[in-house]
PDB file of N, CA and C in Angstrom:
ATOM      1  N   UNK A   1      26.830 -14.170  13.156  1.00  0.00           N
ATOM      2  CA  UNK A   1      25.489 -13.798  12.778  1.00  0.00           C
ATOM      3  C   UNK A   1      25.025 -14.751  11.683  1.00  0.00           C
ATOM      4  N   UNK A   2      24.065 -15.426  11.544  1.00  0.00           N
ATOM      5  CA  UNK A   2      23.274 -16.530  11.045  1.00  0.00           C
ATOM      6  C   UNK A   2      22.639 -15.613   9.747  1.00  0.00           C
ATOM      7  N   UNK A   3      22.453 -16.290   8.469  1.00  0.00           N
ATOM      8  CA  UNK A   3      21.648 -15.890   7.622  1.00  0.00           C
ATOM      9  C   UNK A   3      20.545 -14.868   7.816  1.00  0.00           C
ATOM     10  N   UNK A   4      19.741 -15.719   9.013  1.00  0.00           N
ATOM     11  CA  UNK A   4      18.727 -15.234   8.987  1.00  0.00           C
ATOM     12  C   UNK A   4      18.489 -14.037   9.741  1.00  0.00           C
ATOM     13  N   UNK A   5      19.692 -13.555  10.252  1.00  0.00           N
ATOM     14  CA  UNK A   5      19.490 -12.746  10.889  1.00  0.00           C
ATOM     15  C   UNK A   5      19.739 -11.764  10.016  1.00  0.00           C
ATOM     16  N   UNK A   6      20.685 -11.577   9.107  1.00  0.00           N
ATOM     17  CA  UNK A   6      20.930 -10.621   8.266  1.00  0.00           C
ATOM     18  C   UNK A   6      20.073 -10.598   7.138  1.00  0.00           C
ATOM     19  N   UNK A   7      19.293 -11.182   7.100  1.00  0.00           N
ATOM     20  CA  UNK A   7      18.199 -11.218   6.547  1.00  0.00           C
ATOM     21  C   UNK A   7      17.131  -9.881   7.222  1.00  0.00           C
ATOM     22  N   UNK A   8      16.628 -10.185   8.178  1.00  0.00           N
ATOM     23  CA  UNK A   8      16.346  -9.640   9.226  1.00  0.00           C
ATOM     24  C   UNK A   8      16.496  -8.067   9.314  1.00  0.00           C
ATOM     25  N   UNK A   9      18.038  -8.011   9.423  1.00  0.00           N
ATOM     26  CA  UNK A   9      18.734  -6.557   9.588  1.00  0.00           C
ATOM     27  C   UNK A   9      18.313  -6.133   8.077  1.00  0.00           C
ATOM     28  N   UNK A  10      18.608  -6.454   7.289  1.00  0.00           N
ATOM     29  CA  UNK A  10      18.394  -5.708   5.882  1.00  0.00           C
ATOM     30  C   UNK A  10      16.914  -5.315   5.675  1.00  0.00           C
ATOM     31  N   UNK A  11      16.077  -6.310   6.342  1.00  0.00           N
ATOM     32  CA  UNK A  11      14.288  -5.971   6.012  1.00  0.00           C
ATOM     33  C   UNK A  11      14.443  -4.634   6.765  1.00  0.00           C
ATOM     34  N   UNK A  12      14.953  -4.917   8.330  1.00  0.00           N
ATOM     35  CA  UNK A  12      14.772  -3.369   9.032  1.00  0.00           C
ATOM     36  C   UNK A  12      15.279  -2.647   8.521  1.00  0.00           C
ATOM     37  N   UNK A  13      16.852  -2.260   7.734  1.00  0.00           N
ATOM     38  CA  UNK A  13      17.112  -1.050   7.184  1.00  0.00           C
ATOM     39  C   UNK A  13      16.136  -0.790   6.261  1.00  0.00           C
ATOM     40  N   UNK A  14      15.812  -1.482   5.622  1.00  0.00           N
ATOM     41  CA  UNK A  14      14.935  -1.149   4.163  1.00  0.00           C
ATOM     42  C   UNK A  14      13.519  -0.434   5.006  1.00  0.00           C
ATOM     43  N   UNK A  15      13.464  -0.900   5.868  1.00  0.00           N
ATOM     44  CA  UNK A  15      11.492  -0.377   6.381  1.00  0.00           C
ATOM     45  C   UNK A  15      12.156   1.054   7.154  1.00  0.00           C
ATOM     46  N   UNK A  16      13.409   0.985   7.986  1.00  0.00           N
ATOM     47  CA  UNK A  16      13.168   2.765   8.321  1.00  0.00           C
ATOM     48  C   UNK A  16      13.850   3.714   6.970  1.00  0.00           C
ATOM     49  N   UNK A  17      14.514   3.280   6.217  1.00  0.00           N
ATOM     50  CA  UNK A  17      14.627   3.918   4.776  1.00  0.00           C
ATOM     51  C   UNK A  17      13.435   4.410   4.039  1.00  0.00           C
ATOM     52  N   UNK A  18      12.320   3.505   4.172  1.00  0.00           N
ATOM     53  CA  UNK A  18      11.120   3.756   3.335  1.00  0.00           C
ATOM     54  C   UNK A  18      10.594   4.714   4.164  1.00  0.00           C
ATOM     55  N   UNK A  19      10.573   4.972   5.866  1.00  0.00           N
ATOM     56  CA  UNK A  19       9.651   5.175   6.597  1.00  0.00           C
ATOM     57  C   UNK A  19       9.859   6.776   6.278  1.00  0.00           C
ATOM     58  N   UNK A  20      11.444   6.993   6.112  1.00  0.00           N
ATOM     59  CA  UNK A  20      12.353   8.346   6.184  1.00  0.00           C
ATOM     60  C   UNK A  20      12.153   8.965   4.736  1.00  0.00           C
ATOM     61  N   UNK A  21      11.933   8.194   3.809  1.00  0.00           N
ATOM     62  CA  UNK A  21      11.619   8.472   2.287  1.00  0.00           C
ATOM     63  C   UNK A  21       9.861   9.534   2.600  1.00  0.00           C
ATOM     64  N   UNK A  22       9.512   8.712   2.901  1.00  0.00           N
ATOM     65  CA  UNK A  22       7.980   8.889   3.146  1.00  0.00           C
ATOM     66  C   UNK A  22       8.051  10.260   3.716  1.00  0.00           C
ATOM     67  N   UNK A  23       8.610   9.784   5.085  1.00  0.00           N
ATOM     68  CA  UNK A  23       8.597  11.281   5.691  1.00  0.00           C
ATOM     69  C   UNK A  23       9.035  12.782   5.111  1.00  0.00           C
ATOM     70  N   UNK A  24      10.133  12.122   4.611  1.00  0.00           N
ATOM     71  CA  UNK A  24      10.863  13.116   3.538  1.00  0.00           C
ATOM     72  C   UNK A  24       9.950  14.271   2.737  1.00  0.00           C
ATOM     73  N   UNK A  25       9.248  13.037   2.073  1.00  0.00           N
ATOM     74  CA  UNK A  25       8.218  13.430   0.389  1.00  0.00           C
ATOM     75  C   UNK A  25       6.946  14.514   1.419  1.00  0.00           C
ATOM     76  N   UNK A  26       6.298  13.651   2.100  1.00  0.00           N
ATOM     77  CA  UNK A  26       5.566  14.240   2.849  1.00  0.00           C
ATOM     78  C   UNK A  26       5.382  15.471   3.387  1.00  0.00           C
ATOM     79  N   UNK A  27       6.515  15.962   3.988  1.00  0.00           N
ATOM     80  CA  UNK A  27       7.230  17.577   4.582  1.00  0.00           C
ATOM     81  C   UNK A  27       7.202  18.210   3.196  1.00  0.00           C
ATOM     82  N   UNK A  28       7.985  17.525   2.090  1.00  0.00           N
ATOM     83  CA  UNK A  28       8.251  18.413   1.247  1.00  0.00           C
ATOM     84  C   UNK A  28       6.335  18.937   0.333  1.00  0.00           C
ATOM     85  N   UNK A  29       5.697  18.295  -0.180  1.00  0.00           N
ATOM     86  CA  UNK A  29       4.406  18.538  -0.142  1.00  0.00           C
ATOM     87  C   UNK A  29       3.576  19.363   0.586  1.00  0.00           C
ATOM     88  N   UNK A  30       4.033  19.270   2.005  1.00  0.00           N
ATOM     89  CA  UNK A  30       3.577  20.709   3.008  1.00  0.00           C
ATOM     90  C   UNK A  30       4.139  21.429   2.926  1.00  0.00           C
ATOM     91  N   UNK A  31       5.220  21.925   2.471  1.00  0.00           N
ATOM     92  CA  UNK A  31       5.845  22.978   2.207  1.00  0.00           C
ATOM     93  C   UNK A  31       5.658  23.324   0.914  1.00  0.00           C
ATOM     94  N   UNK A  32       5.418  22.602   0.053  1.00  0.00           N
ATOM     95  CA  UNK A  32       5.041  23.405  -1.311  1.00  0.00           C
ATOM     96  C   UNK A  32       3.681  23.855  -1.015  1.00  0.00           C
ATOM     97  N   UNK A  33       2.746  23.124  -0.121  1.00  0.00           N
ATOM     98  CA  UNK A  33       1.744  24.527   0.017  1.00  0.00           C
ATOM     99  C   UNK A  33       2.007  24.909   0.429  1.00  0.00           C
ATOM    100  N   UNK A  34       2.476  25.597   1.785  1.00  0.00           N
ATOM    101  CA  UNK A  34       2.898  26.830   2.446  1.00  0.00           C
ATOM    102  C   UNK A  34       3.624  27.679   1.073  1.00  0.00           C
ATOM    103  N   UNK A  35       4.273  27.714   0.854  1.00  0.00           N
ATOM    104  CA  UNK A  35       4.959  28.091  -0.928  1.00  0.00           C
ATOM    105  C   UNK A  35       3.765  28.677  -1.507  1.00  0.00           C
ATOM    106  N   UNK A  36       3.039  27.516  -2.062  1.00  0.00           N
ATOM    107  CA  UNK A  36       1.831  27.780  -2.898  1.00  0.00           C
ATOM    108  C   UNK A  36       0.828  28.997  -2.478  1.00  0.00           C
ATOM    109  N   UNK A  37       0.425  28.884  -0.635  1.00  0.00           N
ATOM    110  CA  UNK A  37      -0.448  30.223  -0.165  1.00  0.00           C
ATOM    111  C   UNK A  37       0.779  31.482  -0.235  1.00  0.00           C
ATOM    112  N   UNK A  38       1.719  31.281   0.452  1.00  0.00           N
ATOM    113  CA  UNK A  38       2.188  32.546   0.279  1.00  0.00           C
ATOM    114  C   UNK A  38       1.870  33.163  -0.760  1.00  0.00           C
ATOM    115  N   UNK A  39       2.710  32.595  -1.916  1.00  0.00           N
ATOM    116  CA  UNK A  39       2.810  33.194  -3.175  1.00  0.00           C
ATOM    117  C   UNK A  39       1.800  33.399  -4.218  1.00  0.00           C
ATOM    118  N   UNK A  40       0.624  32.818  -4.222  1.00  0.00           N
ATOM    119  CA  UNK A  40      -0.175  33.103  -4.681  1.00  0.00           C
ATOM    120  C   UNK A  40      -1.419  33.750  -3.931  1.00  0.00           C
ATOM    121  N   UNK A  41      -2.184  32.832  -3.138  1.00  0.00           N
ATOM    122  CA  UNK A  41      -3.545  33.618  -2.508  1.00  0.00           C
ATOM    123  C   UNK A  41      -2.810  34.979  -1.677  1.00  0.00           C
ATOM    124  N   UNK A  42      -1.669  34.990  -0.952  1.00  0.00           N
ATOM    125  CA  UNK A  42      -1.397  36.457  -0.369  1.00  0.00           C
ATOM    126  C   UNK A  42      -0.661  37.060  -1.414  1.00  0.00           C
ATOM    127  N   UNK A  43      -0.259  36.945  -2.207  1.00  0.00           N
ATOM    128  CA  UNK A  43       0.019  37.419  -3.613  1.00  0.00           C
ATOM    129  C   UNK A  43      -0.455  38.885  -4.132  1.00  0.00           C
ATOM    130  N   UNK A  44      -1.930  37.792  -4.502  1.00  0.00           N
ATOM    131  CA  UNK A  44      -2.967  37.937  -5.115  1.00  0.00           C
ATOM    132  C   UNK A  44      -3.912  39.131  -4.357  1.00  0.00           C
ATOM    133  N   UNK A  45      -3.728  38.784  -3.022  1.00  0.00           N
ATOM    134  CA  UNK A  45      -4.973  39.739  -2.087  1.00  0.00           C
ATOM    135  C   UNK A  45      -3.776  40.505  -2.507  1.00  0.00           C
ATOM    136  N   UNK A  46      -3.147  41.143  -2.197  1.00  0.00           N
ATOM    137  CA  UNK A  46      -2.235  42.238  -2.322  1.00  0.00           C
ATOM    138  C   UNK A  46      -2.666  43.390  -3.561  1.00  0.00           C
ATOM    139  N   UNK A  47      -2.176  42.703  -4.865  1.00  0.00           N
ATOM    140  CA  UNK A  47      -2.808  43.139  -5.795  1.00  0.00           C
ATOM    141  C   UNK A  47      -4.385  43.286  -5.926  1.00  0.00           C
ATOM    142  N   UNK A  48      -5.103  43.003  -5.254  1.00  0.00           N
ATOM    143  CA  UNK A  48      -6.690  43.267  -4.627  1.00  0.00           C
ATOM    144  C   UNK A  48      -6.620  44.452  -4.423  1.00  0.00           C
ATOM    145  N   UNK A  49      -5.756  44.781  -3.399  1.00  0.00           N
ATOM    146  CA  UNK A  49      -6.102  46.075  -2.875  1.00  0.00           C
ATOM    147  C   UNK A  49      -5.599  47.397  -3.563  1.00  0.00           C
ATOM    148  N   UNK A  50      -6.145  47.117  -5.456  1.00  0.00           N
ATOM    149  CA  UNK A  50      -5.542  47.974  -6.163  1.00  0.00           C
ATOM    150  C   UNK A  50      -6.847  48.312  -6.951  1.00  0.00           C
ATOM    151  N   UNK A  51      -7.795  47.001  -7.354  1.00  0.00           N
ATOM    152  CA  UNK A  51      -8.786  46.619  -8.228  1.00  0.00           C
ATOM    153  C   UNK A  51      -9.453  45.500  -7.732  1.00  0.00           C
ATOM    154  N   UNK A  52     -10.738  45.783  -6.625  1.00  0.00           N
ATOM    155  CA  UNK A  52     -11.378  44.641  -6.022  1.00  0.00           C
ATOM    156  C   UNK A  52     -12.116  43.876  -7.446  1.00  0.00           C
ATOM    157  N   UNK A  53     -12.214  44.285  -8.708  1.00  0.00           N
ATOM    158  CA  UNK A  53     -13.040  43.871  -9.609  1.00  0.00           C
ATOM    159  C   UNK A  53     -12.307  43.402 -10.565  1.00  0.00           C
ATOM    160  N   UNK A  54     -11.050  43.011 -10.242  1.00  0.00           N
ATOM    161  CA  UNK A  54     -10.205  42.281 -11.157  1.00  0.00           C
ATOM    162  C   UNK A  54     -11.080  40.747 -11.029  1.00  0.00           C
ATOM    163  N   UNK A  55     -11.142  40.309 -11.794  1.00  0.00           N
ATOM    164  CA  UNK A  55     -12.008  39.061 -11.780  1.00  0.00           C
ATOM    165  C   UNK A  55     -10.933  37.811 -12.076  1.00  0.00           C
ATOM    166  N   UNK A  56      -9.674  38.611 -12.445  1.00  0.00           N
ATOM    167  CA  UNK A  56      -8.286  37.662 -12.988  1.00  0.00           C
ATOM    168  C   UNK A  56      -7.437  37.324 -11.526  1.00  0.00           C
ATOM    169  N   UNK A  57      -7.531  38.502 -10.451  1.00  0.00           N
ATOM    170  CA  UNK A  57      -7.178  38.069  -9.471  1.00  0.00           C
ATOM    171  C   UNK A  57      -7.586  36.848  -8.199  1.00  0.00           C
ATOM    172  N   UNK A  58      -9.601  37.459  -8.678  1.00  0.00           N
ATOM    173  CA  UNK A  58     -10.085  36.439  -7.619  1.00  0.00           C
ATOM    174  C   UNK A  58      -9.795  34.735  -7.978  1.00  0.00           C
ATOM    175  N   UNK A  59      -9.737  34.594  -9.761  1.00  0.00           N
ATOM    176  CA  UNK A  59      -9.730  33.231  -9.805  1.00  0.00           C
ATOM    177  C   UNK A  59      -8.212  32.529  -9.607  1.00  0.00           C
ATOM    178  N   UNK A  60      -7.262  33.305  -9.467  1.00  0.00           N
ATOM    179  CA  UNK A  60      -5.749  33.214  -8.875  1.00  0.00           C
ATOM    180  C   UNK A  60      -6.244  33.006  -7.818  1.00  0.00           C
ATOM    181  N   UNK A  61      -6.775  33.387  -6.600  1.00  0.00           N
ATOM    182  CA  UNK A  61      -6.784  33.164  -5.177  1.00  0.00           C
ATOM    183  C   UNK A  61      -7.908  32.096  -4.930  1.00  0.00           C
ATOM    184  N   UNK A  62      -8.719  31.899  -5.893  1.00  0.00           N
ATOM    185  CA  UNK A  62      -9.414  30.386  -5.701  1.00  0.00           C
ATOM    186  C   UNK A  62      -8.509  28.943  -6.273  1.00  0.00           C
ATOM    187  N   UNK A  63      -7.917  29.348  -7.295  1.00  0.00           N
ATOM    188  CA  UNK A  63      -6.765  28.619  -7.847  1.00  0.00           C
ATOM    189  C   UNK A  63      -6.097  27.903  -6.961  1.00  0.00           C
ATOM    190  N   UNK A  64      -5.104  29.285  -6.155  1.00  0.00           N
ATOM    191  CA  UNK A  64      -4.124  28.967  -5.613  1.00  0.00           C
ATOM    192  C   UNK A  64      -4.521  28.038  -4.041  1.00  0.00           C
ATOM    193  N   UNK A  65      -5.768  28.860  -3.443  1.00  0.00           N
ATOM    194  CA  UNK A  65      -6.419  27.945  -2.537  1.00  0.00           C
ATOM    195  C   UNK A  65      -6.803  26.818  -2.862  1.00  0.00           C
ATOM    196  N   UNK A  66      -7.493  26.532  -3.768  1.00  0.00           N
ATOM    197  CA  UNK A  66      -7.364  24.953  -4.368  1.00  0.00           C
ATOM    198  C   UNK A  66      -6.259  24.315  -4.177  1.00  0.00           C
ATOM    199  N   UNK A  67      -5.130  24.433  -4.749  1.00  0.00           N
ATOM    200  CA  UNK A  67      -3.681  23.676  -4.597  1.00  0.00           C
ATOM    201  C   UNK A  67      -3.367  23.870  -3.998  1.00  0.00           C
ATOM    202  N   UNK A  68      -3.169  24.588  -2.913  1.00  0.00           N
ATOM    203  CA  UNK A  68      -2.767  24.497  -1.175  1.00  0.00           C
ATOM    204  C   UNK A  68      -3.229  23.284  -0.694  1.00  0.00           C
ATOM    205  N   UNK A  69      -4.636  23.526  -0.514  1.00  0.00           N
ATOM    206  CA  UNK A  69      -5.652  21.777   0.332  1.00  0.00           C
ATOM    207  C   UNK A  69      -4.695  20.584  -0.130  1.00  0.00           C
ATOM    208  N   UNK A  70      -4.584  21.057  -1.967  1.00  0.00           N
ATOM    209  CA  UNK A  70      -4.558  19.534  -2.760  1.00  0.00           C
ATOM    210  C   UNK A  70      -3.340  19.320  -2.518  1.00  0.00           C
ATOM    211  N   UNK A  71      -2.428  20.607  -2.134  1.00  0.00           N
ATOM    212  CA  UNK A  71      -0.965  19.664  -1.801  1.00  0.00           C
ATOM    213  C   UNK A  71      -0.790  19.650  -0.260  1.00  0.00           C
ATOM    214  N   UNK A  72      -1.525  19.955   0.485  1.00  0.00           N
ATOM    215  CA  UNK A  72      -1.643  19.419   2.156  1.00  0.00           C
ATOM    216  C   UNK A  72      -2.176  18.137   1.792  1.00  0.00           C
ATOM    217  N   UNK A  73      -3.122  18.093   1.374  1.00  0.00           N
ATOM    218  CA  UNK A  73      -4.230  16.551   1.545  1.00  0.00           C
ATOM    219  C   UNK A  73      -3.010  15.480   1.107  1.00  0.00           C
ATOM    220  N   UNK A  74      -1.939  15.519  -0.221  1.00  0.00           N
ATOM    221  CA  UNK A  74      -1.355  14.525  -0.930  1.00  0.00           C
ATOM    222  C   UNK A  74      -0.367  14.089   0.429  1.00  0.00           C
ATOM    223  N   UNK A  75       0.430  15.222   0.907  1.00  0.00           N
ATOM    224  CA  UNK A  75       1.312  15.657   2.119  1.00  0.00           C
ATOM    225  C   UNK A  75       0.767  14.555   3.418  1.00  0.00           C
ATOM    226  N   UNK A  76      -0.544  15.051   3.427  1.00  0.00           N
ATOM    227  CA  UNK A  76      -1.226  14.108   4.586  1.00  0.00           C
ATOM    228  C   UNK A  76      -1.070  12.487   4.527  1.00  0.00           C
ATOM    229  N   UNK A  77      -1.670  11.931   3.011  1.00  0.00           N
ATOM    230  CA  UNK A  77      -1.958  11.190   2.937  1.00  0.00           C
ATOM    231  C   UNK A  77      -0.945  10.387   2.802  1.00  0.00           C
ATOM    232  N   UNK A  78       0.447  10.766   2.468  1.00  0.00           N
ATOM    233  CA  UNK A  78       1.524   9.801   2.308  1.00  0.00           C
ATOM    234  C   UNK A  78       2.368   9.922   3.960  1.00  0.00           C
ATOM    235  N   UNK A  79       2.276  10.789   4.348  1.00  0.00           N
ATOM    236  CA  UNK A  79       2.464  10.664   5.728  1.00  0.00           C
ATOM    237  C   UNK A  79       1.505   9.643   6.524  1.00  0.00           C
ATOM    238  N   UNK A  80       0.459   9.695   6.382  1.00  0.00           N
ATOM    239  CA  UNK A  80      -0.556   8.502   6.689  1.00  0.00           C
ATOM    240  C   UNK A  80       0.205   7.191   6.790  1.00  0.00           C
TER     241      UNK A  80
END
């Protein structure tokens, strides 16, 4: 095997290493929102159905819906 070929082989390990890194980070980001809705926005409705006028609950379930998107969208985008 010639220099350049192992040259070669090492670029390819390194690019499906990165590809598997990526993928890795990515999953894990969708799963911290799935994490994130469970535990907070269905949480939260739960304790709703105790005191619809808790005003501490609704901004927990806008909260927590916020950082769901924001950790799908990050999830998305490095999977991209």
């Amino acid at each position: 095997m010639s220099n350049w070929e192992k040259q070669q082989e090492v670029k390819k390990e390194g690019r499906e290493r990165d590809r598997s890194r990526r993928e890795t980070l990515g999953k894990y980001f969708y799963d911290l929102s799935k994490l994130m809705f469970a535990a907070i926005v269905l949480g939260e409705m739960l304790i709703l159905q105790k005191d619809m006028s808790d005003s501490i609950s609704w901004l927990m379930i806008l909260f927590g819906g916020l950082l769901t998107y924001l950790l799908a969208w990050i999830g998305n985008k490095i999977l991209k």
